[in-house]
C-alpha atoms as a PDB file:
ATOM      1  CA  UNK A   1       0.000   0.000   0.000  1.00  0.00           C
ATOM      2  CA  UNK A   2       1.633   3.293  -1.121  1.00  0.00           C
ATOM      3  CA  UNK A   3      -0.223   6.086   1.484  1.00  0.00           C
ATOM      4  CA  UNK A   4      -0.211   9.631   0.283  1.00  0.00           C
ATOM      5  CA  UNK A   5      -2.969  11.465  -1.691  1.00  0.00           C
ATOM      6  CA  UNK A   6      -5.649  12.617   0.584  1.00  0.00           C
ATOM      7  CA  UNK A   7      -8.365  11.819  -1.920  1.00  0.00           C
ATOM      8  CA  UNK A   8      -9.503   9.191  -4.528  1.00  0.00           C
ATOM      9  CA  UNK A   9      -6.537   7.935  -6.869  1.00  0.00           C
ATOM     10  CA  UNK A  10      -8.197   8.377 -10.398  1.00  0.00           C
ATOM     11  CA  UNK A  11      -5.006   7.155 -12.478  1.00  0.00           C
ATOM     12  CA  UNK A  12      -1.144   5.645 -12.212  1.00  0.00           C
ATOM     13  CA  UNK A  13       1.253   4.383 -14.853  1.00  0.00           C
ATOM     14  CA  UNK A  14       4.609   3.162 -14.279  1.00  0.00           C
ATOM     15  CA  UNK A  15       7.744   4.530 -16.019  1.00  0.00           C
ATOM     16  CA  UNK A  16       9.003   3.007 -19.068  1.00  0.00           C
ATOM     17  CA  UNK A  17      11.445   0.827 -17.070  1.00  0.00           C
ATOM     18  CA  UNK A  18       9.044  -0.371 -14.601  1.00  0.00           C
ATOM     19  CA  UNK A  19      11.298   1.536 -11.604  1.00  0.00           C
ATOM     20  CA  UNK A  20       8.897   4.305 -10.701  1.00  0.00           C
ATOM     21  CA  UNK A  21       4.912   4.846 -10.338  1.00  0.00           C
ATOM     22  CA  UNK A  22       3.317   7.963 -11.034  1.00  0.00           C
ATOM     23  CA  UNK A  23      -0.154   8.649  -9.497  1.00  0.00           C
ATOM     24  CA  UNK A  24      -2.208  11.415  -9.556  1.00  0.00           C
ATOM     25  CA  UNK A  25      -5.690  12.469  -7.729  1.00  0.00           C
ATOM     26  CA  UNK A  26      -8.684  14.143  -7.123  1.00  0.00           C
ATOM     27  CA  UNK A  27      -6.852  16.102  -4.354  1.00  0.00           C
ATOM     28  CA  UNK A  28      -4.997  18.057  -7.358  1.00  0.00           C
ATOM     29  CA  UNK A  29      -1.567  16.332  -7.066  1.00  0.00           C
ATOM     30  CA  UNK A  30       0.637  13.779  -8.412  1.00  0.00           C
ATOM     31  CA  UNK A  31       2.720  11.585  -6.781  1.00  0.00           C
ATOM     32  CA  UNK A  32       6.260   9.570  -7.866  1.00  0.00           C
ATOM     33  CA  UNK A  33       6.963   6.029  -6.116  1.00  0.00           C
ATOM     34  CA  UNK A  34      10.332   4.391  -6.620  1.00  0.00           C
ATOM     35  CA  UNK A  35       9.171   0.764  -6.555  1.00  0.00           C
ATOM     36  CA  UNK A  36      12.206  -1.504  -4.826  1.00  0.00           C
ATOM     37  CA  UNK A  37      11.245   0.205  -1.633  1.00  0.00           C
ATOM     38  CA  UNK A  38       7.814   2.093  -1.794  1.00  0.00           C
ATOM     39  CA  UNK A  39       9.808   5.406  -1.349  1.00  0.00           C
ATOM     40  CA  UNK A  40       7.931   8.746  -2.615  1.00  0.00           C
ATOM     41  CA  UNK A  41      10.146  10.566  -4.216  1.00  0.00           C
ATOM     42  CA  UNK A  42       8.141  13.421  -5.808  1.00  0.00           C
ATOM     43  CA  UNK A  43       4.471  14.934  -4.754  1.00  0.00           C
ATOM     44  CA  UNK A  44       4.045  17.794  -7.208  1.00  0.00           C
ATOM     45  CA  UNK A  45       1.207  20.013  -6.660  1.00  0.00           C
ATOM     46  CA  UNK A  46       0.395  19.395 -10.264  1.00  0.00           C
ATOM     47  CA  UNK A  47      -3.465  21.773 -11.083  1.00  0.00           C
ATOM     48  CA  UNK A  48      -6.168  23.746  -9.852  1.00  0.00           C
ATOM     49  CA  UNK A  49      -8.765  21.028 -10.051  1.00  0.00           C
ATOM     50  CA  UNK A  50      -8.678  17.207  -9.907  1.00  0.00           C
ATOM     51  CA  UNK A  51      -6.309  15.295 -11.889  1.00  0.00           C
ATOM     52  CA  UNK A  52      -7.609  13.237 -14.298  1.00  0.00           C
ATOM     53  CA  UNK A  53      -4.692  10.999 -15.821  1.00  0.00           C
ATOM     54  CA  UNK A  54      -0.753  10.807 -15.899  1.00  0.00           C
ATOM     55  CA  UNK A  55       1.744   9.020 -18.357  1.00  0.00           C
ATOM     56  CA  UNK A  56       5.133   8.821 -18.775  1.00  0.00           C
ATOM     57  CA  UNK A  57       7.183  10.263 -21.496  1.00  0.00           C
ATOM     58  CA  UNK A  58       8.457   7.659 -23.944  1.00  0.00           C
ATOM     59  CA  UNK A  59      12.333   8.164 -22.264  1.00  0.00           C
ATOM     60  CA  UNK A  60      10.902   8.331 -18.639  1.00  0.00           C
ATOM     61  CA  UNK A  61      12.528  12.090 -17.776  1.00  0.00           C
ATOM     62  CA  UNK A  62       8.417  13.587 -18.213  1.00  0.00           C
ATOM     63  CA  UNK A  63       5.276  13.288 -17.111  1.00  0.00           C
ATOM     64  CA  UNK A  64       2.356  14.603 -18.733  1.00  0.00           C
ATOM     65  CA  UNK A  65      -0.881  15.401 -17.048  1.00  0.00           C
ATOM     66  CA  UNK A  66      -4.605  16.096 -17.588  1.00  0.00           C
ATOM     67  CA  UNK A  67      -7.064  18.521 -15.191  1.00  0.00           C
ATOM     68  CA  UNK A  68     -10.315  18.895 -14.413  1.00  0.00           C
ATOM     69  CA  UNK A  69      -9.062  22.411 -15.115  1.00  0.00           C
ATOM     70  CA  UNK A  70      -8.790  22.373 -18.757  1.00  0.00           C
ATOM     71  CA  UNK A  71      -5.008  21.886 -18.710  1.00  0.00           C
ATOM     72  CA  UNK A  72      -2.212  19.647 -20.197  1.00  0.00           C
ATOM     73  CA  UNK A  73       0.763  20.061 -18.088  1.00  0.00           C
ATOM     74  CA  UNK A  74       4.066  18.646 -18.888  1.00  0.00           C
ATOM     75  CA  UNK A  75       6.616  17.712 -15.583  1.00  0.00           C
ATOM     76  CA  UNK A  76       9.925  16.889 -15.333  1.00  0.00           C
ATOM     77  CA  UNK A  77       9.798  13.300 -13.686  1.00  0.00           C
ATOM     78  CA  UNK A  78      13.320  13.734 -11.349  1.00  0.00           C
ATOM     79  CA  UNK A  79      12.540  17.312  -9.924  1.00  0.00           C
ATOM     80  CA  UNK A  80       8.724  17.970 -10.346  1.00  0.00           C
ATOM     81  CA  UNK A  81       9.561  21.299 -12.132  1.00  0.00           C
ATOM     82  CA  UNK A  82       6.697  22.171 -14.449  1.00  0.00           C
ATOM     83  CA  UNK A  83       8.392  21.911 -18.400  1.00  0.00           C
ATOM     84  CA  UNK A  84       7.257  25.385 -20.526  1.00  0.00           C
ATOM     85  CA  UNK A  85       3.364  26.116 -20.330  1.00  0.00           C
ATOM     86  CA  UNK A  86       0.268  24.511 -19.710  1.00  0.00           C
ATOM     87  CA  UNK A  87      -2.016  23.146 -23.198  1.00  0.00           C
ATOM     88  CA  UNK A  88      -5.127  25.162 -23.031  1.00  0.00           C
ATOM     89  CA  UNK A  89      -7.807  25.623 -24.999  1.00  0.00           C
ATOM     90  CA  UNK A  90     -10.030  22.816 -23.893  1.00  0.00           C
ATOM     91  CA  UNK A  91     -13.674  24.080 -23.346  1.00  0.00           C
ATOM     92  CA  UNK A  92     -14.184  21.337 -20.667  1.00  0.00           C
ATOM     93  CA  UNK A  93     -12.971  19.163 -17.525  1.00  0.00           C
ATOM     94  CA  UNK A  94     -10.293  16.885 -19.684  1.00  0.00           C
END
């Protein structure tokens, strides 16, 4: 059991090479597990309204995330440092 969001877990994928597990969650956030010991390594306070889903970047060094708020959001997966600006232009929760 991997404790940490404070709300419903609506999505996780794991990294290309199966070391890490991104989750994200209604409580706006997303989370980074390193898997051989359960460690969290990232919690990025990712948008203004529930996260929807999360992948991984075909190398594994992004994440990419979907909102409630409209948004695309791109992450850098070691840091949690937002990468350039959010993809807007979505009418609707994504």
């Amino acid at each position: 059991t991997l404790d940490g969001h404070r709300n419903w877990v609506l999505s996780v994928a794991f990294s290309p090479d199966g070391l890490k597990l991104a989750s994200c969650s209604s409580d706006c956030t997303i989370w980074v597990w390193c898997m051989d010991n359960l460690e969290q390594l990232l919690k990025i306070n990712a948008h203004q309204q529930l996260v929807t889903t999360v992948a991984w970047w075909p190398d594994g060094q992004q994440l990419v995330s979907a909102s409630w708020d409209s948004t695309v959001k791109f992450w850098d997966s070691y840091n949690g440092d937002q990468i350039g600006l959010p993809c807007t232009g979505h009418t609707d929760s994504i």
